[in-house]
PDB file of N, CA and C in Angstrom:
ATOM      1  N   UNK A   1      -9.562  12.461  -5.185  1.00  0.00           N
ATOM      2  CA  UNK A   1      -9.179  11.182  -4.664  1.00  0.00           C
ATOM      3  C   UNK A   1      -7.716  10.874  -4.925  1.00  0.00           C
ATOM      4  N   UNK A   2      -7.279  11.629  -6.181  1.00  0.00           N
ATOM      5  CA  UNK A   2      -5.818  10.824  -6.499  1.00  0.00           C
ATOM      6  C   UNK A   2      -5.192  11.405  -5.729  1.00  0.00           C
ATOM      7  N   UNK A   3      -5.184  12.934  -4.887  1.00  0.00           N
ATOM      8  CA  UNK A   3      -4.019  13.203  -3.716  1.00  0.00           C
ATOM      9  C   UNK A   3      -4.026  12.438  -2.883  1.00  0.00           C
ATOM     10  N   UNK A   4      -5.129  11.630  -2.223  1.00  0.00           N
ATOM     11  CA  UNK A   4      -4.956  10.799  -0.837  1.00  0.00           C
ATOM     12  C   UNK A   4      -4.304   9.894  -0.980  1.00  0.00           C
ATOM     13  N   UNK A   5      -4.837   9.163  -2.427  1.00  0.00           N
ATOM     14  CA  UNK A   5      -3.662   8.109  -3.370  1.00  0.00           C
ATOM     15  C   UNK A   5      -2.683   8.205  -3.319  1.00  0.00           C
ATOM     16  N   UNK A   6      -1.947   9.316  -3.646  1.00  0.00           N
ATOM     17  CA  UNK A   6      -0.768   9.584  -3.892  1.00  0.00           C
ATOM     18  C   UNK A   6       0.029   9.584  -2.413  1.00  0.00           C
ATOM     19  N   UNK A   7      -0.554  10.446  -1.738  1.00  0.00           N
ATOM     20  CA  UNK A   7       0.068  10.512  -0.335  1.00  0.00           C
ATOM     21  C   UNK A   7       0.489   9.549   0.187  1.00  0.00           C
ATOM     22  N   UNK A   8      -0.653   8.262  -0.133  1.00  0.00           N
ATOM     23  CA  UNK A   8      -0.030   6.622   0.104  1.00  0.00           C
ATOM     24  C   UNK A   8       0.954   6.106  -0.542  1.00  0.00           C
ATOM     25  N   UNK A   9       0.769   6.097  -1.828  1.00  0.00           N
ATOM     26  CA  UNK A   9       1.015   5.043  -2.855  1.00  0.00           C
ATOM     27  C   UNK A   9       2.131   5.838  -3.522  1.00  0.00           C
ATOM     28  N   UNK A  10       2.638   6.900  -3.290  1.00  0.00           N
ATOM     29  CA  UNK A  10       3.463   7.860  -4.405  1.00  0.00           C
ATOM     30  C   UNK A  10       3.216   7.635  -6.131  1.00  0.00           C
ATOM     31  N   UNK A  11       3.983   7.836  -6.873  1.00  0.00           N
ATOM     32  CA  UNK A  11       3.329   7.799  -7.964  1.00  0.00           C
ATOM     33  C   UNK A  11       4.064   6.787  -8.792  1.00  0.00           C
ATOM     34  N   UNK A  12       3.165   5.237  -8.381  1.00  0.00           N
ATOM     35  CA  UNK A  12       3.050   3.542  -8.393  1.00  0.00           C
ATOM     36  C   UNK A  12       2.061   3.851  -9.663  1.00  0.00           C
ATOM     37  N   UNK A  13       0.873   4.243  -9.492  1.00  0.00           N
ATOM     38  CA  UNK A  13       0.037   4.891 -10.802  1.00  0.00           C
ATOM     39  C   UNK A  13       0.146   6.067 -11.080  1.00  0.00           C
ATOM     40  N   UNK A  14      -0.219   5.943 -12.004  1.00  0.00           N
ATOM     41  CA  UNK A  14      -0.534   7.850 -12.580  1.00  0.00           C
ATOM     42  C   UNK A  14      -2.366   7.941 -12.294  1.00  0.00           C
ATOM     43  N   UNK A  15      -1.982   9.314 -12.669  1.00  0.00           N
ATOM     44  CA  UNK A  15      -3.610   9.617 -12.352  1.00  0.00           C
ATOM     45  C   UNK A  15      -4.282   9.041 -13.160  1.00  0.00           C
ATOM     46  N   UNK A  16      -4.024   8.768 -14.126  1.00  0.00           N
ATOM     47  CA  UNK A  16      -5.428   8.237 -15.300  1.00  0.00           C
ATOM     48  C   UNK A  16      -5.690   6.666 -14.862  1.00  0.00           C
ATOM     49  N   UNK A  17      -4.605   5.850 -14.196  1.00  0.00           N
ATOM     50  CA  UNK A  17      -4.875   4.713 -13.792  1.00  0.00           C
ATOM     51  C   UNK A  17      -5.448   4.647 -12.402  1.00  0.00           C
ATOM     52  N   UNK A  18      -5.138   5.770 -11.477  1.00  0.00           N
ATOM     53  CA  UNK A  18      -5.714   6.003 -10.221  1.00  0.00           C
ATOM     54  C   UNK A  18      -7.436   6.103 -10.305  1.00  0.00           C
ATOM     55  N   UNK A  19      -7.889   7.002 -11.186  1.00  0.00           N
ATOM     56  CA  UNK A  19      -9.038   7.201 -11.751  1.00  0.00           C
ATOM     57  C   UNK A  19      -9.662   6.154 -12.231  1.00  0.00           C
ATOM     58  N   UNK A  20      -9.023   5.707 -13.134  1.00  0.00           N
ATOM     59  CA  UNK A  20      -9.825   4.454 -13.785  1.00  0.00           C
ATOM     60  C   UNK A  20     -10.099   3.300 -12.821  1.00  0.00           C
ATOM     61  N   UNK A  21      -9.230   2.947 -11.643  1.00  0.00           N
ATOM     62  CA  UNK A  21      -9.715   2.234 -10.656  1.00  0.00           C
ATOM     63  C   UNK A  21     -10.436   2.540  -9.697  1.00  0.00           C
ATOM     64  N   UNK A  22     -10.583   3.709  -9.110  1.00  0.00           N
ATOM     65  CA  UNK A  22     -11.629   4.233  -8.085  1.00  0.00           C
ATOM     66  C   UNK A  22     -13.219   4.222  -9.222  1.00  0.00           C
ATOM     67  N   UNK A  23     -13.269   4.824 -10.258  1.00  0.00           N
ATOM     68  CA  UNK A  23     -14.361   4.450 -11.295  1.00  0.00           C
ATOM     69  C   UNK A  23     -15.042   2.942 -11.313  1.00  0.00           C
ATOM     70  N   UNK A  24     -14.166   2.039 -11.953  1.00  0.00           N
ATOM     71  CA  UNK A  24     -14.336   0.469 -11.819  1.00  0.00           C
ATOM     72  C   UNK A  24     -14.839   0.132  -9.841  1.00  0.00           C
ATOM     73  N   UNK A  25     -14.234   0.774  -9.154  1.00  0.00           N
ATOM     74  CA  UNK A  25     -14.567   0.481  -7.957  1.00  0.00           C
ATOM     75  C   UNK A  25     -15.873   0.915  -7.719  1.00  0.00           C
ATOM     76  N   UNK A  26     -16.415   1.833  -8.092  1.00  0.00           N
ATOM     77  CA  UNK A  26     -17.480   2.301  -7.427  1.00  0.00           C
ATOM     78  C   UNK A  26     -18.671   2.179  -8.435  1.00  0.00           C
ATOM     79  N   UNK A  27     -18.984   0.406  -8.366  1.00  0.00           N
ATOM     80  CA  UNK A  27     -19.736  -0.193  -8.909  1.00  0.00           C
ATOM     81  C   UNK A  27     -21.313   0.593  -8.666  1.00  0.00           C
ATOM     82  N   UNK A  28     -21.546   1.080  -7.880  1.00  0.00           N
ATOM     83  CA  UNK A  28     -23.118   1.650  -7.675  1.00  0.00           C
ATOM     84  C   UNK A  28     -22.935   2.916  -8.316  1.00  0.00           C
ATOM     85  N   UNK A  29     -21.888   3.168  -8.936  1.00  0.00           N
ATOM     86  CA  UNK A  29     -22.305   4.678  -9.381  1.00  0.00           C
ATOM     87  C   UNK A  29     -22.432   5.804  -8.591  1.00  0.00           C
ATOM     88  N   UNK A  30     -22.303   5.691  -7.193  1.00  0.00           N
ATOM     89  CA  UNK A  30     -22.470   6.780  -5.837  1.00  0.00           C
ATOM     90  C   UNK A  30     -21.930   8.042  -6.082  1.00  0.00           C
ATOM     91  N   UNK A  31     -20.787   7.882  -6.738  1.00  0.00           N
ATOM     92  CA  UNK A  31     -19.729   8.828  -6.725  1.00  0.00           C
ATOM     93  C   UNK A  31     -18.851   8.667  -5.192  1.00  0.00           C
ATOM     94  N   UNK A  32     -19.064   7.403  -4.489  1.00  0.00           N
ATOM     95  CA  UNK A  32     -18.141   6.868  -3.278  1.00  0.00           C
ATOM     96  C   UNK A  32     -18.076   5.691  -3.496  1.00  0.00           C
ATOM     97  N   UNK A  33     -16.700   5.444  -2.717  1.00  0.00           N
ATOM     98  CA  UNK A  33     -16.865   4.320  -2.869  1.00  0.00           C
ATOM     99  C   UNK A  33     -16.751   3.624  -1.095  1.00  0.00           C
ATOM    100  N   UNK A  34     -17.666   2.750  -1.284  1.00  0.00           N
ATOM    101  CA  UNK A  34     -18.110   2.259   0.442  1.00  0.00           C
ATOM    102  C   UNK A  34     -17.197   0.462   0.444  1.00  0.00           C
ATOM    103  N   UNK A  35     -17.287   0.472   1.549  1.00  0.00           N
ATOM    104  CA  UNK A  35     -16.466  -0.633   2.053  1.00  0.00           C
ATOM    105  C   UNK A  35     -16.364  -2.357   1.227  1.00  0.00           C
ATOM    106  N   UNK A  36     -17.536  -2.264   0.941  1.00  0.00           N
ATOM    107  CA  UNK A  36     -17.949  -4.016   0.429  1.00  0.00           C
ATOM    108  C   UNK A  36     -17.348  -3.415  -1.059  1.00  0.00           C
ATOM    109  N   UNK A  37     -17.605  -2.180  -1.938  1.00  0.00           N
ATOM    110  CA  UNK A  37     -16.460  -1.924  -2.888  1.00  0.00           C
ATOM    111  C   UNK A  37     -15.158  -1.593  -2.860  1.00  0.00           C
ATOM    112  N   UNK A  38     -14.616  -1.174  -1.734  1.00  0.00           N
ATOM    113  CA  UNK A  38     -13.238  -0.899  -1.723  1.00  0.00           C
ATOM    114  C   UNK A  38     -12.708  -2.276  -1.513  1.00  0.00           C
ATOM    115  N   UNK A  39     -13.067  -3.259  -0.467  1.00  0.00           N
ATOM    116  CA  UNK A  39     -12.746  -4.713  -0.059  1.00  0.00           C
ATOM    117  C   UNK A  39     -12.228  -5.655  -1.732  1.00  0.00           C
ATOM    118  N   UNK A  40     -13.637  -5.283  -2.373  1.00  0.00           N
ATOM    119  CA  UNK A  40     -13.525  -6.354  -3.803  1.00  0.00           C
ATOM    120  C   UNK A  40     -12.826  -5.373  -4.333  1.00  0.00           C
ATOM    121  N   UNK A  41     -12.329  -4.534  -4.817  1.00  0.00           N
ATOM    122  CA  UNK A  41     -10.924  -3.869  -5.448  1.00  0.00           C
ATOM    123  C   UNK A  41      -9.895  -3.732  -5.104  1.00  0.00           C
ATOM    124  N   UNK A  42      -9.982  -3.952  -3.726  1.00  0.00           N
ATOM    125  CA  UNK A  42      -8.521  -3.892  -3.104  1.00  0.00           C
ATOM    126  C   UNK A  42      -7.758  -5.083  -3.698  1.00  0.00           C
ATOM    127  N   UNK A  43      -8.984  -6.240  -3.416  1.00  0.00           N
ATOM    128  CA  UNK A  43      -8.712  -8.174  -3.536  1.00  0.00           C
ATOM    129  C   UNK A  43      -8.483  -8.043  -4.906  1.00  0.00           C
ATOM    130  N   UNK A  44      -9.330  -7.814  -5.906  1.00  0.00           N
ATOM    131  CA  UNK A  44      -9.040  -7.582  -7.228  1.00  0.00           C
ATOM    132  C   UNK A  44      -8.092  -7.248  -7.960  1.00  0.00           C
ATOM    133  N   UNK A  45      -7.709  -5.965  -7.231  1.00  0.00           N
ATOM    134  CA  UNK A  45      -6.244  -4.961  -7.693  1.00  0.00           C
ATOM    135  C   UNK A  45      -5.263  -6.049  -7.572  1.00  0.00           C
ATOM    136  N   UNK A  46      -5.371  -6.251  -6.464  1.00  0.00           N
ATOM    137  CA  UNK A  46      -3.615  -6.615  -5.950  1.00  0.00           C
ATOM    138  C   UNK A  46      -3.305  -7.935  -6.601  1.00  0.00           C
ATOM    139  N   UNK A  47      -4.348  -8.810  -7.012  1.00  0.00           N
ATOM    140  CA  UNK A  47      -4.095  -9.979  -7.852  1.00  0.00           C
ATOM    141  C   UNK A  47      -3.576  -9.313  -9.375  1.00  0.00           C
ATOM    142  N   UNK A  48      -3.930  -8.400  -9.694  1.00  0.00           N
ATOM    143  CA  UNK A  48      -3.675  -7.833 -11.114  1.00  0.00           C
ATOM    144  C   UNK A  48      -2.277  -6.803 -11.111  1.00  0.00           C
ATOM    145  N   UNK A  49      -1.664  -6.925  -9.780  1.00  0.00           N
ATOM    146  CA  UNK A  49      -0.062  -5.760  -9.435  1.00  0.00           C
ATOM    147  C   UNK A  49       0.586  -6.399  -9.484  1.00  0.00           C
ATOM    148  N   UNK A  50       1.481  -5.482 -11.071  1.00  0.00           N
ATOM    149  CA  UNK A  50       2.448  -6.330 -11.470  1.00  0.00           C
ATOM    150  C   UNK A  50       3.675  -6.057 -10.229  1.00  0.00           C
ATOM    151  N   UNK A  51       4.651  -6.859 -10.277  1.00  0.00           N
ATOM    152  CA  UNK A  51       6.206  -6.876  -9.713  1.00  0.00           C
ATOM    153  C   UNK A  51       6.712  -5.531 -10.054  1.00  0.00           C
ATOM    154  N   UNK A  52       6.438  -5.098 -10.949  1.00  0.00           N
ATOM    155  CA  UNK A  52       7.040  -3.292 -11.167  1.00  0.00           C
ATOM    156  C   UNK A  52       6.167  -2.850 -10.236  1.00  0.00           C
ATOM    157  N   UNK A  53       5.241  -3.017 -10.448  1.00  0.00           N
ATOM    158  CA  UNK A  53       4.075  -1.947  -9.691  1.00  0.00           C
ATOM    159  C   UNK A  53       4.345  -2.165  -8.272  1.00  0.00           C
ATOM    160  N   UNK A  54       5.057  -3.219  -7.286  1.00  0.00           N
ATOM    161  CA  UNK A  54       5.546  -3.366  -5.900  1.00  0.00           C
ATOM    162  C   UNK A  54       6.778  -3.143  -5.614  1.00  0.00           C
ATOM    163  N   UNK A  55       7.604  -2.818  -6.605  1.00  0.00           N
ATOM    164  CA  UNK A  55       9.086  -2.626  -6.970  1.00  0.00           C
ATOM    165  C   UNK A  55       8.694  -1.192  -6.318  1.00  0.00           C
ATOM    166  N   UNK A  56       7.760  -0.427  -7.564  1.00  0.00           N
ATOM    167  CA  UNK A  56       7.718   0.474  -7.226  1.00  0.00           C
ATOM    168  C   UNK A  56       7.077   1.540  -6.011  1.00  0.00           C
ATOM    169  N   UNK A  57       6.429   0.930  -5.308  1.00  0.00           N
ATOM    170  CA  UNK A  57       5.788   1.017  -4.008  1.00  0.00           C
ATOM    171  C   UNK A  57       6.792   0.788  -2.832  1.00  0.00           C
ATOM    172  N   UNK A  58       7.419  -0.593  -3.165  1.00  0.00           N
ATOM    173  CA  UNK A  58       8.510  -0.627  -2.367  1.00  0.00           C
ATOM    174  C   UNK A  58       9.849   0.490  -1.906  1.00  0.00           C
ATOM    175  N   UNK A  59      10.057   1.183  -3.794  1.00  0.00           N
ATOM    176  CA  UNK A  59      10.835   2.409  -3.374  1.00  0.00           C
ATOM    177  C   UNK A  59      10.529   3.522  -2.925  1.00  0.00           C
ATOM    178  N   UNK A  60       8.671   3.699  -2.586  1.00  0.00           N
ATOM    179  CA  UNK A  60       8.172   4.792  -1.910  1.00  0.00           C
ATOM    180  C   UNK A  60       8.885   4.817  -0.289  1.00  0.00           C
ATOM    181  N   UNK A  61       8.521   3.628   0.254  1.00  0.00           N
ATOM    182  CA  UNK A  61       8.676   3.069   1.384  1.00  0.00           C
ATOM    183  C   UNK A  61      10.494   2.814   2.042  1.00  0.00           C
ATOM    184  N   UNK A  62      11.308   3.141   0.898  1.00  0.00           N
ATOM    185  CA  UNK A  62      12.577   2.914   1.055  1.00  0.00           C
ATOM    186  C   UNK A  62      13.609   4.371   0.974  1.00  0.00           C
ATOM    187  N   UNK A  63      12.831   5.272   1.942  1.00  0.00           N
ATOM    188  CA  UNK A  63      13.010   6.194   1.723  1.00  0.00           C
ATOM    189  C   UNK A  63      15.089   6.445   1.592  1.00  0.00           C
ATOM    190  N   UNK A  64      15.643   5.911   2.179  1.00  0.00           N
ATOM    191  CA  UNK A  64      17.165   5.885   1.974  1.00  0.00           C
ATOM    192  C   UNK A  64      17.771   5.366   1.116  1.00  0.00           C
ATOM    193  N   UNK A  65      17.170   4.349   0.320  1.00  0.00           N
ATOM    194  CA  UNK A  65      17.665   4.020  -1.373  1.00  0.00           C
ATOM    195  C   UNK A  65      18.942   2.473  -0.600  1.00  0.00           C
ATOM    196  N   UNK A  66      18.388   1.938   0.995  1.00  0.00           N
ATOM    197  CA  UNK A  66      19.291   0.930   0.798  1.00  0.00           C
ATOM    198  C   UNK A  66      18.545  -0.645   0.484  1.00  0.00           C
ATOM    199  N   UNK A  67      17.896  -0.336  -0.298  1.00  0.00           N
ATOM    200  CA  UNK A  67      17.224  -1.962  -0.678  1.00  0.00           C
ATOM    201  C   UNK A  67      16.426  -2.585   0.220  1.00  0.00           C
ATOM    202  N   UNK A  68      16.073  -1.931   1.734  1.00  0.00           N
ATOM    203  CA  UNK A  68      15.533  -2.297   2.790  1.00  0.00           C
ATOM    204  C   UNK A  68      14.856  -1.516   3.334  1.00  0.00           C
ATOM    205  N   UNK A  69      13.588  -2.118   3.369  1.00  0.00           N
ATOM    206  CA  UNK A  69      12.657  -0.533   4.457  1.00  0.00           C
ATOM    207  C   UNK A  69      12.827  -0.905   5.814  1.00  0.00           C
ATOM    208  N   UNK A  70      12.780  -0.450   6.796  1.00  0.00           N
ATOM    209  CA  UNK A  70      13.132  -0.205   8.299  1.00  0.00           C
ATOM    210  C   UNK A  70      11.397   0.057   8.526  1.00  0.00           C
ATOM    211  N   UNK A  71      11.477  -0.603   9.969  1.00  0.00           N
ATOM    212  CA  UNK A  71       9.850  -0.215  10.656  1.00  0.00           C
ATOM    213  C   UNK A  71       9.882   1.078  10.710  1.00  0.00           C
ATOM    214  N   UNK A  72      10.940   2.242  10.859  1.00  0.00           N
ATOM    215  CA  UNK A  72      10.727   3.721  11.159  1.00  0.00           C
ATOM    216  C   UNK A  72      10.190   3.940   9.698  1.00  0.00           C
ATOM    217  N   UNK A  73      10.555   3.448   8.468  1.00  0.00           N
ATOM    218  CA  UNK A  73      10.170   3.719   6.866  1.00  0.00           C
ATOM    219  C   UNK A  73       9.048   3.543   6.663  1.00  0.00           C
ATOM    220  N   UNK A  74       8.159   2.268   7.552  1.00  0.00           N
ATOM    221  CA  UNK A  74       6.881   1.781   7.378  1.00  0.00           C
ATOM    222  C   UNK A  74       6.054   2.909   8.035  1.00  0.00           C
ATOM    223  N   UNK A  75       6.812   3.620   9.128  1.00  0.00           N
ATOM    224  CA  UNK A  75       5.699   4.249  10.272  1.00  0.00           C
ATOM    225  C   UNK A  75       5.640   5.487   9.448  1.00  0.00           C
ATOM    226  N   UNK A  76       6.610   6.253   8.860  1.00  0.00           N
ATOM    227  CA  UNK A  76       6.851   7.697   8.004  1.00  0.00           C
ATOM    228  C   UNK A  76       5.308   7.329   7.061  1.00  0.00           C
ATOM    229  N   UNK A  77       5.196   6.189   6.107  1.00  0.00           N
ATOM    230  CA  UNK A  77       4.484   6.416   5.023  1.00  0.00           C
ATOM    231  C   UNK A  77       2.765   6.144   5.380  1.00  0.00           C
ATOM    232  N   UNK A  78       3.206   5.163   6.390  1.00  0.00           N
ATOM    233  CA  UNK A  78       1.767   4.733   7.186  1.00  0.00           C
ATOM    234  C   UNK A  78       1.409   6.113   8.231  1.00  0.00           C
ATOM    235  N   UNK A  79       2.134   7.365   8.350  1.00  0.00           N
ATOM    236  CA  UNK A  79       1.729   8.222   9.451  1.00  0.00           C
ATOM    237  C   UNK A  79       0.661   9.073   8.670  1.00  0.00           C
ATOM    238  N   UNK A  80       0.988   9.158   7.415  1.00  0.00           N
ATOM    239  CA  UNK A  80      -0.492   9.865   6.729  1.00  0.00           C
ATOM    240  C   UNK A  80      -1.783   9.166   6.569  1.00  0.00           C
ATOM    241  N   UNK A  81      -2.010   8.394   7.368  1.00  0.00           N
ATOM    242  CA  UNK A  81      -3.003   7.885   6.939  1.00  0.00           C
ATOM    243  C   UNK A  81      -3.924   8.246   8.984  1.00  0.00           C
ATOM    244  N   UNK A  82      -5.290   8.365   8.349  1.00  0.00           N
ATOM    245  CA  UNK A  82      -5.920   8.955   9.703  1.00  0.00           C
ATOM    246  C   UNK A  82      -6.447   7.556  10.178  1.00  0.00           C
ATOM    247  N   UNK A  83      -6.553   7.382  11.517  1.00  0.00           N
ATOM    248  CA  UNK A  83      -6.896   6.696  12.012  1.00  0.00           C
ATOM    249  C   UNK A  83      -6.212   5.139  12.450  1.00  0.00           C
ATOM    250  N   UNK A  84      -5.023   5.579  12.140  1.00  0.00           N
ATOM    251  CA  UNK A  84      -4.051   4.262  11.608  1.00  0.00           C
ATOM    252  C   UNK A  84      -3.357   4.300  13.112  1.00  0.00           C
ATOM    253  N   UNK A  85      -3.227   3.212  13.931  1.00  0.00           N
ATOM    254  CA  UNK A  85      -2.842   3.238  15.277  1.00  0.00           C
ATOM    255  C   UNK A  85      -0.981   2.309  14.973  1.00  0.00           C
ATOM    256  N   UNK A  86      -0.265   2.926  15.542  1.00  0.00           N
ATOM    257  CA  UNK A  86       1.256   2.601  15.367  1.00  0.00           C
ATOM    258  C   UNK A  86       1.259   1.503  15.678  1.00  0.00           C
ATOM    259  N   UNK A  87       1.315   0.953  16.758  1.00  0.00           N
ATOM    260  CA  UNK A  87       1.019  -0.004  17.314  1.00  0.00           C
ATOM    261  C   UNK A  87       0.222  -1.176  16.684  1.00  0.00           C
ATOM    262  N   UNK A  88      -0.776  -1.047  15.780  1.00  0.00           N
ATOM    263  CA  UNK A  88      -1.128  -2.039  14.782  1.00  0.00           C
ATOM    264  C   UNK A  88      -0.342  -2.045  13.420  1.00  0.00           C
ATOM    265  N   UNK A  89       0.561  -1.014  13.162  1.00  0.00           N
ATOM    266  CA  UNK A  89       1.257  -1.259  12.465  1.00  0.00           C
ATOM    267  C   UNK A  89       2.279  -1.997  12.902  1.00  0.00           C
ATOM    268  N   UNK A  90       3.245  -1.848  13.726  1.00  0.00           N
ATOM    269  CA  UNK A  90       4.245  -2.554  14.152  1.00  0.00           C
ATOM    270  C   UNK A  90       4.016  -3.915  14.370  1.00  0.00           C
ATOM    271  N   UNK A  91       2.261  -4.699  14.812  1.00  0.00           N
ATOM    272  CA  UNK A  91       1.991  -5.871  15.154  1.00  0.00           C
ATOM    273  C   UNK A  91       1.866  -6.491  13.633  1.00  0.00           C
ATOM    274  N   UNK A  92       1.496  -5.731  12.480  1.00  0.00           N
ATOM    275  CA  UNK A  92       1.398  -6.366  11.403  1.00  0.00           C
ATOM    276  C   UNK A  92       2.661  -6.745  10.795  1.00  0.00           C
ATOM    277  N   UNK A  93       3.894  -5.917  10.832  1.00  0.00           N
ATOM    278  CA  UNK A  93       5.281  -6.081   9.822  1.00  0.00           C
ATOM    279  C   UNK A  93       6.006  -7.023  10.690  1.00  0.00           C
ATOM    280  N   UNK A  94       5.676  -7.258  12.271  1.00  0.00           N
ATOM    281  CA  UNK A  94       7.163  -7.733  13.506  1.00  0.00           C
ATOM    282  C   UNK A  94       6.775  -9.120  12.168  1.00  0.00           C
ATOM    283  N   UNK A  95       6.011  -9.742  12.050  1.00  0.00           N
ATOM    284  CA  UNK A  95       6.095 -11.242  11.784  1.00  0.00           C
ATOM    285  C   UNK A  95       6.890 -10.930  10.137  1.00  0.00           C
ATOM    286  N   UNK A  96       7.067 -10.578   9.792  1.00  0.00           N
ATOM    287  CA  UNK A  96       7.811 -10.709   8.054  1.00  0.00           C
ATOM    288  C   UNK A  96       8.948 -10.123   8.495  1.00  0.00           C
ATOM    289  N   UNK A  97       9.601  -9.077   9.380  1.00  0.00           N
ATOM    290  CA  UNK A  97      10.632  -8.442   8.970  1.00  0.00           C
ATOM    291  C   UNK A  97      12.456  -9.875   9.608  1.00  0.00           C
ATOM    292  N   UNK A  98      13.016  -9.219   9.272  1.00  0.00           N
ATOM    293  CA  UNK A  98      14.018 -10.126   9.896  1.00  0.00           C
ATOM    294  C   UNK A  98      14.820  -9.494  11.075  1.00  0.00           C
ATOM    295  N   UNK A  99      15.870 -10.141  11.587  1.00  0.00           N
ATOM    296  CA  UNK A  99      16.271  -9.942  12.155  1.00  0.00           C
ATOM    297  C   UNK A  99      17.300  -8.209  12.219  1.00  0.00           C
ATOM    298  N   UNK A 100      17.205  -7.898  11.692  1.00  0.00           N
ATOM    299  CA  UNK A 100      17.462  -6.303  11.690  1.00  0.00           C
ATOM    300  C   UNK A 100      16.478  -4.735  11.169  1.00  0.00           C
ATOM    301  N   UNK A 101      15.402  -5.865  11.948  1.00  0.00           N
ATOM    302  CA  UNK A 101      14.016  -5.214  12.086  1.00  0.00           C
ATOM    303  C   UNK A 101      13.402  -4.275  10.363  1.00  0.00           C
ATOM    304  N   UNK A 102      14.160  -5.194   9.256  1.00  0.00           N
ATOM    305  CA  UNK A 102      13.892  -4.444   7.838  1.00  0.00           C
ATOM    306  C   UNK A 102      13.274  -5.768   7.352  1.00  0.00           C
ATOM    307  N   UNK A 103      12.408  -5.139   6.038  1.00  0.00           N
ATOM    308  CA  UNK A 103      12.240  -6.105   4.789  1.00  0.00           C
ATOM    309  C   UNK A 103      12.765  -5.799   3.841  1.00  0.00           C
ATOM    310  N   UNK A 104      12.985  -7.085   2.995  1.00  0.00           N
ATOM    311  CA  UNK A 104      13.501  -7.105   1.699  1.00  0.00           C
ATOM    312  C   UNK A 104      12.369  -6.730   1.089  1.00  0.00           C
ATOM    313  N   UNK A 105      12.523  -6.663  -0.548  1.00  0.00           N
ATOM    314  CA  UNK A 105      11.587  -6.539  -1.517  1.00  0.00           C
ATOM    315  C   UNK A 105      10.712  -7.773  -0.961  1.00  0.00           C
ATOM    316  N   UNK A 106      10.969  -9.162  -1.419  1.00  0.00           N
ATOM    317  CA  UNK A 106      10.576 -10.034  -0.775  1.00  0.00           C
ATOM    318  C   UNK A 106       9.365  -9.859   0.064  1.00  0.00           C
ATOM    319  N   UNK A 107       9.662  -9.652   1.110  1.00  0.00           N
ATOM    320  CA  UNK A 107       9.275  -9.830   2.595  1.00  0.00           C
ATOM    321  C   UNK A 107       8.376  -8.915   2.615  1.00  0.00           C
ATOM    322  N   UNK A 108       8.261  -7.522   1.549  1.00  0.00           N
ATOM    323  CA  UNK A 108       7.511  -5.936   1.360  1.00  0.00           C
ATOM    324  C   UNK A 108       6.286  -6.604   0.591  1.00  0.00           C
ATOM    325  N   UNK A 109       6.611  -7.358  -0.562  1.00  0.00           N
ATOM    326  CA  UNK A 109       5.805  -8.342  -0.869  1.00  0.00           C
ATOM    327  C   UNK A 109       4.913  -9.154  -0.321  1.00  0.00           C
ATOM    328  N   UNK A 110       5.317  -9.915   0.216  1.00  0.00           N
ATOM    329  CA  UNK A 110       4.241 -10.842   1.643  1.00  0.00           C
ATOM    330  C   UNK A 110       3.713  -9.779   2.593  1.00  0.00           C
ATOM    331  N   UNK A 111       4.194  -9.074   3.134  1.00  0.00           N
ATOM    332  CA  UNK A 111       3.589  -7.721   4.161  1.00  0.00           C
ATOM    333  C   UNK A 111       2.238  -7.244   3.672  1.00  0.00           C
ATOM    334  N   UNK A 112       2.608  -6.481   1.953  1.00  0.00           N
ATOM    335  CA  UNK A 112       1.192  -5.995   1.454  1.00  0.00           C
ATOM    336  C   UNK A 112       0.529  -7.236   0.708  1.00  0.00           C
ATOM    337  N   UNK A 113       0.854  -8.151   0.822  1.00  0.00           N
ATOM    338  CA  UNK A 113      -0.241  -8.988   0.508  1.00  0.00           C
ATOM    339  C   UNK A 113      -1.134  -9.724   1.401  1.00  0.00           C
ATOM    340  N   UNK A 114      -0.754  -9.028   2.794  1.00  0.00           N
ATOM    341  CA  UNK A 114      -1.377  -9.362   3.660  1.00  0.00           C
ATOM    342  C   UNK A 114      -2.052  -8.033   4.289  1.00  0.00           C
ATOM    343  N   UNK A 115      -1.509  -7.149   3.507  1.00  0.00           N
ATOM    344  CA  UNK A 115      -2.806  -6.133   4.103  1.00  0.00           C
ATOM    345  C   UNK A 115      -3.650  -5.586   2.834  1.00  0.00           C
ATOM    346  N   UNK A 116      -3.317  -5.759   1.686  1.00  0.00           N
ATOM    347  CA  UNK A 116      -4.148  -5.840   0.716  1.00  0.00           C
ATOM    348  C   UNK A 116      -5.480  -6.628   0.745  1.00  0.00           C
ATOM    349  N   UNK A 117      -5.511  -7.958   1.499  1.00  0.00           N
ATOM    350  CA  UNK A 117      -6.610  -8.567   1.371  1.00  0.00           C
ATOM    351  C   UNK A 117      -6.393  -8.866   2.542  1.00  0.00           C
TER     352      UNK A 117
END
């Protein structure tokens, strides 16, 4: 599980914290974790992510080191993910980004806290 993690999230956690939350998540013990548990950990997590921990997510996403991710930065990190349609990405960030189609830390902030929950 922690490579798919990682592929997203770069390394925001380490594995022992990646682990310890997919564990806590998968309240039935399945050895999966299904939707109505990923939903309440997602909501859970992200109330408990500190400002480092989006700092640092943010510099996954900032792949050029200028303090600003670009929608092409959002589409690079969001392209590993299966099933993920561009086009719903671009409809989710147009409303936060500004006028030179980037977010600030800020603005990276409000973005995943709106797709976190």
């Amino acid at each position: 599980m922690y490579k798919g993690y990682k592929k997203v999230f770069g390394d925001a956690f380490s594995p022992e914290e990646a682990d310890e939350l997919f564990r806590k998540a998968d309240t039935d013990e399945s050895g999966a974790i299904d939707y109505s548990e990923w939903a309440t950990v997602t909501y859970s997590h992200w109330n408990l992510v500190s400002s480092q921990k989006l700092e640092e997510a943010f510099n996954v996403f900032d792949k050029d080191g200028d303090a600003k991710v670009s929608q092409d930065e959002i589409r690079q990190v969001f392209s590993v993910l299966q099933n993920v349609d561009p086009a719903q990405i671009d409809q989710m960030i147009r409303d936060e980004m500004d006028e030179n189609r980037e977010l600030t830390l800020g603005q990276f902030k409000q973005l995943m806290s709106k797709l976190l929950i």
